[in-house]
PDB file of N, CA and C in Angstrom:
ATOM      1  N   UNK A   1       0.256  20.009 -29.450  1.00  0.00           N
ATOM      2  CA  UNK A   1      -0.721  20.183 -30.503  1.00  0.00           C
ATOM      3  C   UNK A   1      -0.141  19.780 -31.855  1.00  0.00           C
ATOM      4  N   UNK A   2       1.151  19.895 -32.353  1.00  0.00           N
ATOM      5  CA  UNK A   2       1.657  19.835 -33.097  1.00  0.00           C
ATOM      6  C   UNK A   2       1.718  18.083 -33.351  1.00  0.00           C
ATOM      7  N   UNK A   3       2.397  17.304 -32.440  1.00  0.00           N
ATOM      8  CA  UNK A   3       2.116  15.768 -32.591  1.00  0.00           C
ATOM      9  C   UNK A   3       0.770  15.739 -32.973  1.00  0.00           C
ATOM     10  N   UNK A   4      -0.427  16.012 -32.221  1.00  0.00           N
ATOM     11  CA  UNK A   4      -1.969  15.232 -32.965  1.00  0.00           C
ATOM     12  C   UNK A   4      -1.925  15.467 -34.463  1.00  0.00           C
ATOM     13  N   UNK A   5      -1.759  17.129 -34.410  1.00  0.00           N
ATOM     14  CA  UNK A   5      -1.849  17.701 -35.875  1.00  0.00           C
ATOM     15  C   UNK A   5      -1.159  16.543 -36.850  1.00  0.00           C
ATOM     16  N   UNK A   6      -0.260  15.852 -36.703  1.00  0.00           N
ATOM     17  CA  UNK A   6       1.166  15.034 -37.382  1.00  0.00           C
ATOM     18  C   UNK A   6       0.388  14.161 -37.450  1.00  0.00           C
ATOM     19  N   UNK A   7       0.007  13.441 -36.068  1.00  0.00           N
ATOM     20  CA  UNK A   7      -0.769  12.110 -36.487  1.00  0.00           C
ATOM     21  C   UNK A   7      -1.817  12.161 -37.286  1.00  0.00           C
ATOM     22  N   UNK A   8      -2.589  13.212 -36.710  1.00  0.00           N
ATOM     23  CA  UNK A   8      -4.029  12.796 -37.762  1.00  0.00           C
ATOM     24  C   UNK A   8      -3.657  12.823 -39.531  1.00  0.00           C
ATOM     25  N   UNK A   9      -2.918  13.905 -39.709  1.00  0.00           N
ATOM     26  CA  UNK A   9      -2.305  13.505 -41.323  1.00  0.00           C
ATOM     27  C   UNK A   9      -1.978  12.764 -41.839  1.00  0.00           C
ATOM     28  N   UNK A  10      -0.759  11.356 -40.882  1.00  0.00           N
ATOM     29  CA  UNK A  10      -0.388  10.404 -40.813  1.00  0.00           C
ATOM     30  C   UNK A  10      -1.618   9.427 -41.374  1.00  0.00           C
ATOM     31  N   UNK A  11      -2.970   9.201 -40.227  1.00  0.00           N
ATOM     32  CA  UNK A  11      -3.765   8.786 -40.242  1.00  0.00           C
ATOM     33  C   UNK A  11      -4.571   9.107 -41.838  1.00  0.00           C
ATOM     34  N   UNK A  12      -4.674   9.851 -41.817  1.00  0.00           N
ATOM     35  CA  UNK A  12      -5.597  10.148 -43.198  1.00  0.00           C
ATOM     36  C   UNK A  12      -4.776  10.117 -44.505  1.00  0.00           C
ATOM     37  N   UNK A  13      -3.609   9.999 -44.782  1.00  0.00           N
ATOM     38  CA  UNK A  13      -2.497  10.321 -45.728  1.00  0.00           C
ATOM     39  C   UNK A  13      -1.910   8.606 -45.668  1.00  0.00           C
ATOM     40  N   UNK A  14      -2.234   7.907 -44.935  1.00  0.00           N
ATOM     41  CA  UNK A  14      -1.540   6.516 -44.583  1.00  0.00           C
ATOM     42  C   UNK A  14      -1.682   5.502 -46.484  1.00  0.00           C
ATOM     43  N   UNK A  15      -3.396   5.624 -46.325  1.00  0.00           N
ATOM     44  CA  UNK A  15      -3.236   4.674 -46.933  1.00  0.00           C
ATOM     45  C   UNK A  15      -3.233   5.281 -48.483  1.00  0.00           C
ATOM     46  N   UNK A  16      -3.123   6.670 -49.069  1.00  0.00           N
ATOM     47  CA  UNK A  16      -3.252   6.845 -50.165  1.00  0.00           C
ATOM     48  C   UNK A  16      -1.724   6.917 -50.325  1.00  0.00           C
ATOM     49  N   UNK A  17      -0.727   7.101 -49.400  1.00  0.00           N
ATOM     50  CA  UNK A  17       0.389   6.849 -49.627  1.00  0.00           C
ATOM     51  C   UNK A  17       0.508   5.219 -49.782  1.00  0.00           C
ATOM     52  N   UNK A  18       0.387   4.199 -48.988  1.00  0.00           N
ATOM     53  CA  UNK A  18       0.372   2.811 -49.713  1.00  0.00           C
ATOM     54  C   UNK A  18       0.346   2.542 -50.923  1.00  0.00           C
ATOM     55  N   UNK A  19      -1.125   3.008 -51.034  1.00  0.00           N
ATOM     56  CA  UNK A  19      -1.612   2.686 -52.595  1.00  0.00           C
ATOM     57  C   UNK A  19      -0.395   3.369 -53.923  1.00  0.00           C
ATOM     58  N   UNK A  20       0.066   4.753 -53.286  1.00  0.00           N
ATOM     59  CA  UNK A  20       0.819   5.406 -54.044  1.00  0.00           C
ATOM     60  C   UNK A  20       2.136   5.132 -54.183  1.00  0.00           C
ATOM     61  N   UNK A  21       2.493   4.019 -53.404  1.00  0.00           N
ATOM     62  CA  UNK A  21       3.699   2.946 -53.564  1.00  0.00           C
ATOM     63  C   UNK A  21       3.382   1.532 -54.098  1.00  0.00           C
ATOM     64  N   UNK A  22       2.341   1.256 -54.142  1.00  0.00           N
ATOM     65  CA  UNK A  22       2.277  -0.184 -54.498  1.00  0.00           C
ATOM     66  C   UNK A  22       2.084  -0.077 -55.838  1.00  0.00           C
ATOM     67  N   UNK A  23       1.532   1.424 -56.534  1.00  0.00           N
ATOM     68  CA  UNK A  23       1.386   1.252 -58.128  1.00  0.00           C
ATOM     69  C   UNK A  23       2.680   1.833 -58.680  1.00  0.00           C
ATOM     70  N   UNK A  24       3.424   2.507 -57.785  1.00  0.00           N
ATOM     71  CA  UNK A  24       4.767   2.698 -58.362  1.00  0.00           C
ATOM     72  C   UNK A  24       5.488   1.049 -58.607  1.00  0.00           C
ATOM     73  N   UNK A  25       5.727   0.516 -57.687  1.00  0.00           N
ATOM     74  CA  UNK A  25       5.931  -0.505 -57.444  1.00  0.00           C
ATOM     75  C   UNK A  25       5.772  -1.621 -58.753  1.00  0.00           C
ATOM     76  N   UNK A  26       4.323  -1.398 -58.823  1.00  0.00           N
ATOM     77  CA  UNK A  26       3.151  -1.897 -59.656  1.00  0.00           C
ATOM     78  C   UNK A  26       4.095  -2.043 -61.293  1.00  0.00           C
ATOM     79  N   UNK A  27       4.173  -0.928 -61.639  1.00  0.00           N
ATOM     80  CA  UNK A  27       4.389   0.014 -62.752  1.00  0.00           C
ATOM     81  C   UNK A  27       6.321  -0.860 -63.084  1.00  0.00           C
ATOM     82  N   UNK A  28       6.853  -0.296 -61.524  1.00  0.00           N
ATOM     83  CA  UNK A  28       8.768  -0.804 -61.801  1.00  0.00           C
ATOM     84  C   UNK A  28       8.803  -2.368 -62.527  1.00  0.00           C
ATOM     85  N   UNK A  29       7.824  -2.679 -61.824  1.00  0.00           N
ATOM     86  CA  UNK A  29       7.640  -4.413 -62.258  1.00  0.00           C
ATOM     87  C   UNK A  29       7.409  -4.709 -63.615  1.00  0.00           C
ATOM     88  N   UNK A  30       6.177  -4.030 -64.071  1.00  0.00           N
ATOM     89  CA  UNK A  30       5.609  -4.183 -65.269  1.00  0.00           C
ATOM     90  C   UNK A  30       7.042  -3.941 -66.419  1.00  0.00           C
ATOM     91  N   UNK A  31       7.652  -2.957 -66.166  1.00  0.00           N
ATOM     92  CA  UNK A  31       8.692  -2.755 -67.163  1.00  0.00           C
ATOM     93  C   UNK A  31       9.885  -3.278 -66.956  1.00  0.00           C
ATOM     94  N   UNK A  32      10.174  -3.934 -65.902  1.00  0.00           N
ATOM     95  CA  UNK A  32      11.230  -5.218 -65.769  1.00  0.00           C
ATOM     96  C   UNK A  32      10.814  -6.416 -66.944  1.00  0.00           C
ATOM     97  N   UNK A  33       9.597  -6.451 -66.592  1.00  0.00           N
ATOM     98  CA  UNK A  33       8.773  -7.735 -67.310  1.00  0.00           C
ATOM     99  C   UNK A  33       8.900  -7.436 -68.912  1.00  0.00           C
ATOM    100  N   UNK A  34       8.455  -6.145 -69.318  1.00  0.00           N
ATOM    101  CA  UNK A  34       8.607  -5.336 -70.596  1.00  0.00           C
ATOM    102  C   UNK A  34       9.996  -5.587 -71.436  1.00  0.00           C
ATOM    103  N   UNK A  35      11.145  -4.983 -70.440  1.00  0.00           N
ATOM    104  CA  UNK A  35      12.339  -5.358 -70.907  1.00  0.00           C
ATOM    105  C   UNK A  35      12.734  -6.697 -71.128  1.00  0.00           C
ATOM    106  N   UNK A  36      12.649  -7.869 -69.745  1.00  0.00           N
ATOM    107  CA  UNK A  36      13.222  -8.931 -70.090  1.00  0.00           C
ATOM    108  C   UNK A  36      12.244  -9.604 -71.978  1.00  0.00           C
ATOM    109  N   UNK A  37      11.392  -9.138 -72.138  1.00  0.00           N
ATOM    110  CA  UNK A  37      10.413 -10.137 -72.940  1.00  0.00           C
ATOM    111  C   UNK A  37      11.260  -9.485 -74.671  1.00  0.00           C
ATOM    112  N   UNK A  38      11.269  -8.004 -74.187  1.00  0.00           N
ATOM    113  CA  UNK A  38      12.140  -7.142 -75.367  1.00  0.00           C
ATOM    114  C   UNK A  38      13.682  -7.879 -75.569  1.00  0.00           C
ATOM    115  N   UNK A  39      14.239  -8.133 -74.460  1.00  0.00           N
ATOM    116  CA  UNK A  39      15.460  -8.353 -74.950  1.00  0.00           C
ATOM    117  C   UNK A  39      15.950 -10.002 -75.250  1.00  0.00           C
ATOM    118  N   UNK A  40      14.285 -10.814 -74.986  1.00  0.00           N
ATOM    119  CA  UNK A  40      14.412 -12.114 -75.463  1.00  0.00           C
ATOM    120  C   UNK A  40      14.210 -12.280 -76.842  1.00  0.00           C
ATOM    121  N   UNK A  41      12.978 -10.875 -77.100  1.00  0.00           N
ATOM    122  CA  UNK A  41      12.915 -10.990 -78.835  1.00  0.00           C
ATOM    123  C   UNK A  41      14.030 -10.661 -79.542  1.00  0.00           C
ATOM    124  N   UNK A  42      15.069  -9.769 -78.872  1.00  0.00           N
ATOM    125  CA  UNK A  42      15.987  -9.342 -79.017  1.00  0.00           C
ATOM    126  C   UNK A  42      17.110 -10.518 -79.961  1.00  0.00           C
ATOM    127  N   UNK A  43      17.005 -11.401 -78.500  1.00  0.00           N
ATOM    128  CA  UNK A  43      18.052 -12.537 -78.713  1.00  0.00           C
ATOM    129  C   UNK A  43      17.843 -13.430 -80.046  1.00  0.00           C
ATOM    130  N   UNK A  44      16.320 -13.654 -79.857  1.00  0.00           N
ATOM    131  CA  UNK A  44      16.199 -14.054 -81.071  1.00  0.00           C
ATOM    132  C   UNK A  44      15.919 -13.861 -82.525  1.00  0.00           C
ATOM    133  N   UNK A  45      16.038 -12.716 -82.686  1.00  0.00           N
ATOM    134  CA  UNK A  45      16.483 -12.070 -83.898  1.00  0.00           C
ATOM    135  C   UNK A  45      17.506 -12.207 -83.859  1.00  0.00           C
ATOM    136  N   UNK A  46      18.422 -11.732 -83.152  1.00  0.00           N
ATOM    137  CA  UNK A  46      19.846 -12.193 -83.154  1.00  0.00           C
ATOM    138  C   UNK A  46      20.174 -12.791 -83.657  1.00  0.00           C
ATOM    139  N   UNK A  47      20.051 -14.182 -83.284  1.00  0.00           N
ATOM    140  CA  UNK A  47      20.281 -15.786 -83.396  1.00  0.00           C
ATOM    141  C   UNK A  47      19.722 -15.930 -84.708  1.00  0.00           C
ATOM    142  N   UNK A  48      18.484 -16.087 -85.327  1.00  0.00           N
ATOM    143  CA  UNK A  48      18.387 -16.562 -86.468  1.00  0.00           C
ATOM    144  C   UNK A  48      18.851 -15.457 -87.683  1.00  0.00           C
ATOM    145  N   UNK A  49      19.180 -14.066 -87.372  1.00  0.00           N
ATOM    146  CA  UNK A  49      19.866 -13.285 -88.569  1.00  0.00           C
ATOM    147  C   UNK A  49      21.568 -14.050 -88.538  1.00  0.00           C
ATOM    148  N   UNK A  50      21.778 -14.623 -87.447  1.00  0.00           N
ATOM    149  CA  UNK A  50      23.214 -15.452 -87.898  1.00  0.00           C
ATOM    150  C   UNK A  50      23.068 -16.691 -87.945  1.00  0.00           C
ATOM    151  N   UNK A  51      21.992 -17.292 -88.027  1.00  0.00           N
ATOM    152  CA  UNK A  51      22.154 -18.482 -88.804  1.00  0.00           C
ATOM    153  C   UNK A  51      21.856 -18.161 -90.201  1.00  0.00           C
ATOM    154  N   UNK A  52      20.854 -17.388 -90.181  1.00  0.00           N
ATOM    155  CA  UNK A  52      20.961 -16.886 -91.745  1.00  0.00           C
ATOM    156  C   UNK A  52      21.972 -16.685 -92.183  1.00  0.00           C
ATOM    157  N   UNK A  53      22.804 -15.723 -92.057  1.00  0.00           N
ATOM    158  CA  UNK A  53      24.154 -15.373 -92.261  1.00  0.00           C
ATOM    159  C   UNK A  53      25.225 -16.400 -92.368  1.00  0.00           C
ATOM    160  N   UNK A  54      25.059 -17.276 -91.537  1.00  0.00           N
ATOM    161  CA  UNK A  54      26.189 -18.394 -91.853  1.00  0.00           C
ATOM    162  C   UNK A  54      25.506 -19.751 -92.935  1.00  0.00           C
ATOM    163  N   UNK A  55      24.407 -19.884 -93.355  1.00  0.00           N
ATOM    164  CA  UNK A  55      23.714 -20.518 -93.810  1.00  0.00           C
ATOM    165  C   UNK A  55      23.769 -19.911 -95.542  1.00  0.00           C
ATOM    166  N   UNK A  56      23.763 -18.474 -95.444  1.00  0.00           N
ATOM    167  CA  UNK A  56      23.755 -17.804 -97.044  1.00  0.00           C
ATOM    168  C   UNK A  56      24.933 -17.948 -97.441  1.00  0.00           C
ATOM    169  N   UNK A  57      25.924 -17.790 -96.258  1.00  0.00           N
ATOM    170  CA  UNK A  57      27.546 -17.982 -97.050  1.00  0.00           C
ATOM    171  C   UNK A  57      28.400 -19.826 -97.136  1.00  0.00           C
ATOM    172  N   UNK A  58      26.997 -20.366 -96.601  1.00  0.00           N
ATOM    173  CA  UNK A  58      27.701 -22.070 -97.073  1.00  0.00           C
ATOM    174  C   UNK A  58      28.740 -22.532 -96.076  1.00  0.00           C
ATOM    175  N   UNK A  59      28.212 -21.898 -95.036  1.00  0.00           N
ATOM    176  CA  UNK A  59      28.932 -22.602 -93.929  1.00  0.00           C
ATOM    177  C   UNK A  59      28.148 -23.131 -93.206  1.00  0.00           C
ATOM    178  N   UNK A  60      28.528 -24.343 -92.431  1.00  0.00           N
ATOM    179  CA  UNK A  60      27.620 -25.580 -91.751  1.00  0.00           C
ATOM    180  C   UNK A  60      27.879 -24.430 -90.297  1.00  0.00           C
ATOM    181  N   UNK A  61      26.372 -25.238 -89.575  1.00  0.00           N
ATOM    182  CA  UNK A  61      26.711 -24.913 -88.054  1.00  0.00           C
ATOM    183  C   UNK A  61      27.054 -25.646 -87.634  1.00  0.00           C
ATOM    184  N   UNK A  62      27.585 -27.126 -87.862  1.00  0.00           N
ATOM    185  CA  UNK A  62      28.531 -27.913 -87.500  1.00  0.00           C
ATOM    186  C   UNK A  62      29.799 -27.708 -86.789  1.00  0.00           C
ATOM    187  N   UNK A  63      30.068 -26.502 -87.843  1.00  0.00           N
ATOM    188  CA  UNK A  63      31.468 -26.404 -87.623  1.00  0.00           C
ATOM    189  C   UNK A  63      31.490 -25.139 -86.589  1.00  0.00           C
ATOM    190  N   UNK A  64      30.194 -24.946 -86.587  1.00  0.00           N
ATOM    191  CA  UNK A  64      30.370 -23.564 -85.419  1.00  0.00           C
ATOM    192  C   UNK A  64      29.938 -24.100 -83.940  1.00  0.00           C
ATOM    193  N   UNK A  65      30.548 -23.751 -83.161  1.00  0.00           N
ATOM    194  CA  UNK A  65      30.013 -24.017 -81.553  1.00  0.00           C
ATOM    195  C   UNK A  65      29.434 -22.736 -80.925  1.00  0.00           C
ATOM    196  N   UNK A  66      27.971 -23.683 -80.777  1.00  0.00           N
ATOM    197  CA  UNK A  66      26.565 -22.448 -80.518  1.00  0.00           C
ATOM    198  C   UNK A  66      27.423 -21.858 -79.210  1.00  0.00           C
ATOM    199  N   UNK A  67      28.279 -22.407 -78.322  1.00  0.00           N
ATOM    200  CA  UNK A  67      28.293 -21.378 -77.092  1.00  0.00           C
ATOM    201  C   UNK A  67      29.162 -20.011 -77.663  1.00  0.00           C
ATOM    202  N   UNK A  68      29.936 -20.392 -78.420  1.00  0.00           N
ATOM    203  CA  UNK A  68      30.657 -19.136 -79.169  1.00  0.00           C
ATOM    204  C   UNK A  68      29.691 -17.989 -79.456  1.00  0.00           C
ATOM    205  N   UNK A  69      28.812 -18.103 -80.473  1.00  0.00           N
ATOM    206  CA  UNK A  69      27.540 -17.606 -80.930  1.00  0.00           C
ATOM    207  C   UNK A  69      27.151 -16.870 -79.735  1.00  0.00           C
ATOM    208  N   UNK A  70      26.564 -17.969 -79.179  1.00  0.00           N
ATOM    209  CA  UNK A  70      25.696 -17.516 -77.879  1.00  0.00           C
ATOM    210  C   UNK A  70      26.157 -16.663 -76.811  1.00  0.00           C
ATOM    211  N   UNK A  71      27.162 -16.513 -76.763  1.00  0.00           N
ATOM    212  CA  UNK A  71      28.032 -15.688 -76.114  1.00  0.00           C
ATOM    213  C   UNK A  71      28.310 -14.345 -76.316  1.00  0.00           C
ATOM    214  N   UNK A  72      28.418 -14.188 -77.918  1.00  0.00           N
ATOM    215  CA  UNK A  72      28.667 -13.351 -78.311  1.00  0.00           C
ATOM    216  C   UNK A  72      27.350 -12.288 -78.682  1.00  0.00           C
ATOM    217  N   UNK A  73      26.180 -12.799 -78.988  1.00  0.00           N
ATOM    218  CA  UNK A  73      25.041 -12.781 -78.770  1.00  0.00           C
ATOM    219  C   UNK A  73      24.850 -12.107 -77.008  1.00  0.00           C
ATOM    220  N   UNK A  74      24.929 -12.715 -76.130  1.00  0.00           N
ATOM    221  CA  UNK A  74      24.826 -12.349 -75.129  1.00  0.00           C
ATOM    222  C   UNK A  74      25.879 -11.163 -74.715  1.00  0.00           C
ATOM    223  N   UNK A  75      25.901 -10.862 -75.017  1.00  0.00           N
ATOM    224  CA  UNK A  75      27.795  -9.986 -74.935  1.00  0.00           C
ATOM    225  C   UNK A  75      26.812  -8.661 -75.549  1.00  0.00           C
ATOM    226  N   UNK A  76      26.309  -8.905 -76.794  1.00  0.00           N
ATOM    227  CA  UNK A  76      25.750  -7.376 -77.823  1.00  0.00           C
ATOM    228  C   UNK A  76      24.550  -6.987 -77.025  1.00  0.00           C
ATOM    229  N   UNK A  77      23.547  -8.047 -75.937  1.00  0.00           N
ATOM    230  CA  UNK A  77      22.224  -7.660 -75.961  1.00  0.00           C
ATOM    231  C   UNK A  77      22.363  -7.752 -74.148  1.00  0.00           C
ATOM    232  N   UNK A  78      22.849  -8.163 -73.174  1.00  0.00           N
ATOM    233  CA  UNK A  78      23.130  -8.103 -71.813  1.00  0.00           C
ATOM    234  C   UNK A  78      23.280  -6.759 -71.044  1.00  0.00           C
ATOM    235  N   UNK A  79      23.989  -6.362 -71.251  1.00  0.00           N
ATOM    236  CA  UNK A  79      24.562  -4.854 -70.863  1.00  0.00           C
ATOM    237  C   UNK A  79      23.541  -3.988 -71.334  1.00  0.00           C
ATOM    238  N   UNK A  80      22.972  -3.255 -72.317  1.00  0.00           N
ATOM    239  CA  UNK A  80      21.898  -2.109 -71.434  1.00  0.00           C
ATOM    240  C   UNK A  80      20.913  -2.733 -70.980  1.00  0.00           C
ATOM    241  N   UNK A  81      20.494  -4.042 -71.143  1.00  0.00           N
ATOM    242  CA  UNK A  81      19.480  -4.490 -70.163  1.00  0.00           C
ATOM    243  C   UNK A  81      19.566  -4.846 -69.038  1.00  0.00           C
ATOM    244  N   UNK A  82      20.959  -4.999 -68.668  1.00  0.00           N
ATOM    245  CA  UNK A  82      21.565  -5.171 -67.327  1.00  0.00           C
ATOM    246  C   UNK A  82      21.453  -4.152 -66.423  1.00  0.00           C
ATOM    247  N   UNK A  83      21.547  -2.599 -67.188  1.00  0.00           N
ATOM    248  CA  UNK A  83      21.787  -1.368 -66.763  1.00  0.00           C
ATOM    249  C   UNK A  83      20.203  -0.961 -66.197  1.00  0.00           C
ATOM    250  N   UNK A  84      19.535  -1.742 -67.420  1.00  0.00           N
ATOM    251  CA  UNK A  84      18.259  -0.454 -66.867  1.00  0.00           C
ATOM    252  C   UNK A  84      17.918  -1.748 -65.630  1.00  0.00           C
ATOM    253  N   UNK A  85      17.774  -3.140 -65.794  1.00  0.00           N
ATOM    254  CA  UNK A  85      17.161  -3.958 -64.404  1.00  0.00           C
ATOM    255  C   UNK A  85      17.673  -3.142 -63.107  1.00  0.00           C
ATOM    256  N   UNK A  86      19.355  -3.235 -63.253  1.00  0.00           N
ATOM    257  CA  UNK A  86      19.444  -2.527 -62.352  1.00  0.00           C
ATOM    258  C   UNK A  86      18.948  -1.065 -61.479  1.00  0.00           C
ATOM    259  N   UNK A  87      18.672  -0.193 -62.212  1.00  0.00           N
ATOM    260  CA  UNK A  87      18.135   0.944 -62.524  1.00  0.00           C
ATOM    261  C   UNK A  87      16.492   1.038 -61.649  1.00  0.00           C
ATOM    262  N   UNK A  88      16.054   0.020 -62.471  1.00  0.00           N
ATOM    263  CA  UNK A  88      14.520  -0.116 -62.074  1.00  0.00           C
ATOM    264  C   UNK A  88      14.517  -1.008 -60.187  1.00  0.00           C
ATOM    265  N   UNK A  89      15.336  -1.940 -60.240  1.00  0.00           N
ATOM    266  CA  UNK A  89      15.793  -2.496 -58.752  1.00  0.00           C
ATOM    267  C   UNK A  89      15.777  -1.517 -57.872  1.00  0.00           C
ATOM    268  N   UNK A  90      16.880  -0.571 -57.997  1.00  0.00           N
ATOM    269  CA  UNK A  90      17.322   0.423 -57.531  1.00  0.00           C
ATOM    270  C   UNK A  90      16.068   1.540 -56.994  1.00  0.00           C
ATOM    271  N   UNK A  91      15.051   1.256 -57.824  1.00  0.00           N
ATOM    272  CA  UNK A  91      13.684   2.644 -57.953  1.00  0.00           C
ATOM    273  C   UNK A  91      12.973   1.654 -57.003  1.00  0.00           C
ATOM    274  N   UNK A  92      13.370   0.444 -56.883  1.00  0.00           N
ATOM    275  CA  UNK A  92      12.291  -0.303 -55.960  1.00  0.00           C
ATOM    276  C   UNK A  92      12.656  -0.275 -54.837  1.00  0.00           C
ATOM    277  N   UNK A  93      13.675  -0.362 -54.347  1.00  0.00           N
ATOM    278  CA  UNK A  93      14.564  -0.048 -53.048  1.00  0.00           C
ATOM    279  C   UNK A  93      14.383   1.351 -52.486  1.00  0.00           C
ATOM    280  N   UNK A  94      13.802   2.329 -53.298  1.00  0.00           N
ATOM    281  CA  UNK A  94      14.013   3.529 -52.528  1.00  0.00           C
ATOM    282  C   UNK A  94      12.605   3.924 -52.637  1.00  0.00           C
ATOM    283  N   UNK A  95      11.353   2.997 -52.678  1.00  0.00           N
ATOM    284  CA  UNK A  95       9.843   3.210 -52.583  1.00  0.00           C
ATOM    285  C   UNK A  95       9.440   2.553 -51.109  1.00  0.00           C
ATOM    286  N   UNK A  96       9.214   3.638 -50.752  1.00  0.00           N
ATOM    287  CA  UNK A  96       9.255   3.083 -49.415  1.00  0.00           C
ATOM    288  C   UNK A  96       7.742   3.750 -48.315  1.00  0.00           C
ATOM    289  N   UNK A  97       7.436   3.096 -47.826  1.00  0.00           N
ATOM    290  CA  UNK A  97       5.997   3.788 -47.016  1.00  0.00           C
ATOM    291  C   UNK A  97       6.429   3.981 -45.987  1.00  0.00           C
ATOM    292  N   UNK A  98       5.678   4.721 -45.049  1.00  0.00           N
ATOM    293  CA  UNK A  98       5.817   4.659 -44.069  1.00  0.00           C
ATOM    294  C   UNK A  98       5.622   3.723 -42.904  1.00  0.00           C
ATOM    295  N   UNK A  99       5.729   3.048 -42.452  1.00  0.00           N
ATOM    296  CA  UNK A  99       5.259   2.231 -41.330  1.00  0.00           C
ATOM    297  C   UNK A  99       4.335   2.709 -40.313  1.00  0.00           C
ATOM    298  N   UNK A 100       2.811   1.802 -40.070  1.00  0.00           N
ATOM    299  CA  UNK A 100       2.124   2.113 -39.544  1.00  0.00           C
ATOM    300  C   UNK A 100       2.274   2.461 -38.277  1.00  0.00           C
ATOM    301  N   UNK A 101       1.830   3.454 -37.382  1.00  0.00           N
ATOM    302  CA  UNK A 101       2.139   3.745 -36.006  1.00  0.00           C
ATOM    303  C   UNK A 101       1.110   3.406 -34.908  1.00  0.00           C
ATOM    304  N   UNK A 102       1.533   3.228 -34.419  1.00  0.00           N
ATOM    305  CA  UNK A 102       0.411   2.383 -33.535  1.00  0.00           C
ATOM    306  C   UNK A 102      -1.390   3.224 -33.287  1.00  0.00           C
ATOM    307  N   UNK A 103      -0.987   4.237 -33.509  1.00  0.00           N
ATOM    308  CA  UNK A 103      -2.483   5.101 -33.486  1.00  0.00           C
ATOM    309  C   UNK A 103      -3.304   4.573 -34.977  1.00  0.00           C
ATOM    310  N   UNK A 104      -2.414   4.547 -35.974  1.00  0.00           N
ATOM    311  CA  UNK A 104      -3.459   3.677 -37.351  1.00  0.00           C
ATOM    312  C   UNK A 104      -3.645   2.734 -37.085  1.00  0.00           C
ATOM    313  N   UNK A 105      -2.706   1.664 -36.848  1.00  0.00           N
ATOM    314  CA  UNK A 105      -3.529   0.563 -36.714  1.00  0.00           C
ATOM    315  C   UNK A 105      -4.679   0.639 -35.842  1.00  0.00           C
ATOM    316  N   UNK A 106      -4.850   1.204 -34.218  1.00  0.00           N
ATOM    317  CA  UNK A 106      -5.758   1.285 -33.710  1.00  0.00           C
ATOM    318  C   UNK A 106      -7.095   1.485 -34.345  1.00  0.00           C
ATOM    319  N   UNK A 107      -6.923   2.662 -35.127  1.00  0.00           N
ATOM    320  CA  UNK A 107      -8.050   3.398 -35.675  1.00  0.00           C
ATOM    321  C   UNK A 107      -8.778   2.091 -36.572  1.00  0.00           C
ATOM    322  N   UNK A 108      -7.352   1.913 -37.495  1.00  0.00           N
ATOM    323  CA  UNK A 108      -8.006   0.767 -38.485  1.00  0.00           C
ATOM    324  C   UNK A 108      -8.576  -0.235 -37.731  1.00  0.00           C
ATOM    325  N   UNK A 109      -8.737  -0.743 -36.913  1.00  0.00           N
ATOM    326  CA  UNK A 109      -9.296  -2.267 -36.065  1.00  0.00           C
ATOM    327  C   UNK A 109     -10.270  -1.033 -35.291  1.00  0.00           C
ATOM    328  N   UNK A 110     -10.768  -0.169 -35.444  1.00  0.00           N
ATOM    329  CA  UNK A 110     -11.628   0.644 -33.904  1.00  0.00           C
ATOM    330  C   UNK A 110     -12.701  -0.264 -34.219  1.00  0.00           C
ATOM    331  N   UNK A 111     -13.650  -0.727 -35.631  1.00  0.00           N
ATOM    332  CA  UNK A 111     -14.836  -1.147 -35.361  1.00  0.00           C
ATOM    333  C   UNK A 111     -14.934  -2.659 -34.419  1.00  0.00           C
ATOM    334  N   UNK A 112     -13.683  -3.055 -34.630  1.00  0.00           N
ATOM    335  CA  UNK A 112     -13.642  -4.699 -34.377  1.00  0.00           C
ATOM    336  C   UNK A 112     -13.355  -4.546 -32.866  1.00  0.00           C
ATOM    337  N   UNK A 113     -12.674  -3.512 -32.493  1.00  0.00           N
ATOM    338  CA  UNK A 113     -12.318  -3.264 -30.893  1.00  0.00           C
ATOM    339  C   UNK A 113     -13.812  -2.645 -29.938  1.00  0.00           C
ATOM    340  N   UNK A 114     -14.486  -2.227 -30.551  1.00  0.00           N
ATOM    341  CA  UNK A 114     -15.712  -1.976 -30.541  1.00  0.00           C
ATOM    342  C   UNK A 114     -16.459  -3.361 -30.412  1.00  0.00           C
ATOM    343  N   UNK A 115     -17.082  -3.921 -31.140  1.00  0.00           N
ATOM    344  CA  UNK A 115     -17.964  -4.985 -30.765  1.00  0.00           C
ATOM    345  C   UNK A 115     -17.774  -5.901 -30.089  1.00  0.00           C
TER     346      UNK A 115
END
């Protein structure tokens, strides 16, 4: 008695659990997307407060090599955005449904097994 009891919950609990992973899911994504776009505006504030900066004090960017810059730039703004991608990866890896058991799927296809 105890298995039916299990399944039928299974059965009725199936797909609002789906749904209740796919907007988690939904949601981890959206703020991956959030961050990377934050830490591009990021970069570029960055970048043009030091060209400003080297531009107010009369120094050419000639003489500077952008990968230096850019590096260093990448160096100040990489790392906590590295931390939280990871972070949010991590929240996606452990959203997990259950796998359908062969009694849902049945149920789900009964009308089509029917006609």
């Amino acid at each position: 008695m105890g298995q039916i009891l299990s399944d039928v919950k299974d059965i009725l609990n199936y797909k609002d659990i789906k749904q209740e992973a796919k907007t988690s899911k939904n949601k981890i994504l959206e703020q991956i997307s959030k961050d990377d776009a934050e830490k591009e505006n990021l970069i570029k504030k960055l970048l043009a407060s030091q060209r400003a900066k080297y531009g107010a004090s009369g120094m050419s960017p000639k003489g500077l090599t952008e990968k230096a810059v850019l590096e260093r730039i990448k160096d100040e703004t990489e790392k906590p955005y590295e931390t939280k991608r990871q972070t949010n990866l991590n929240k996606l890896k452990n959203i997990k449904t259950k796998k359908k058991n062969l009694l849902v799927s049945v149920l789900e296809h009964m009308d089509d097994l029917i006609k």
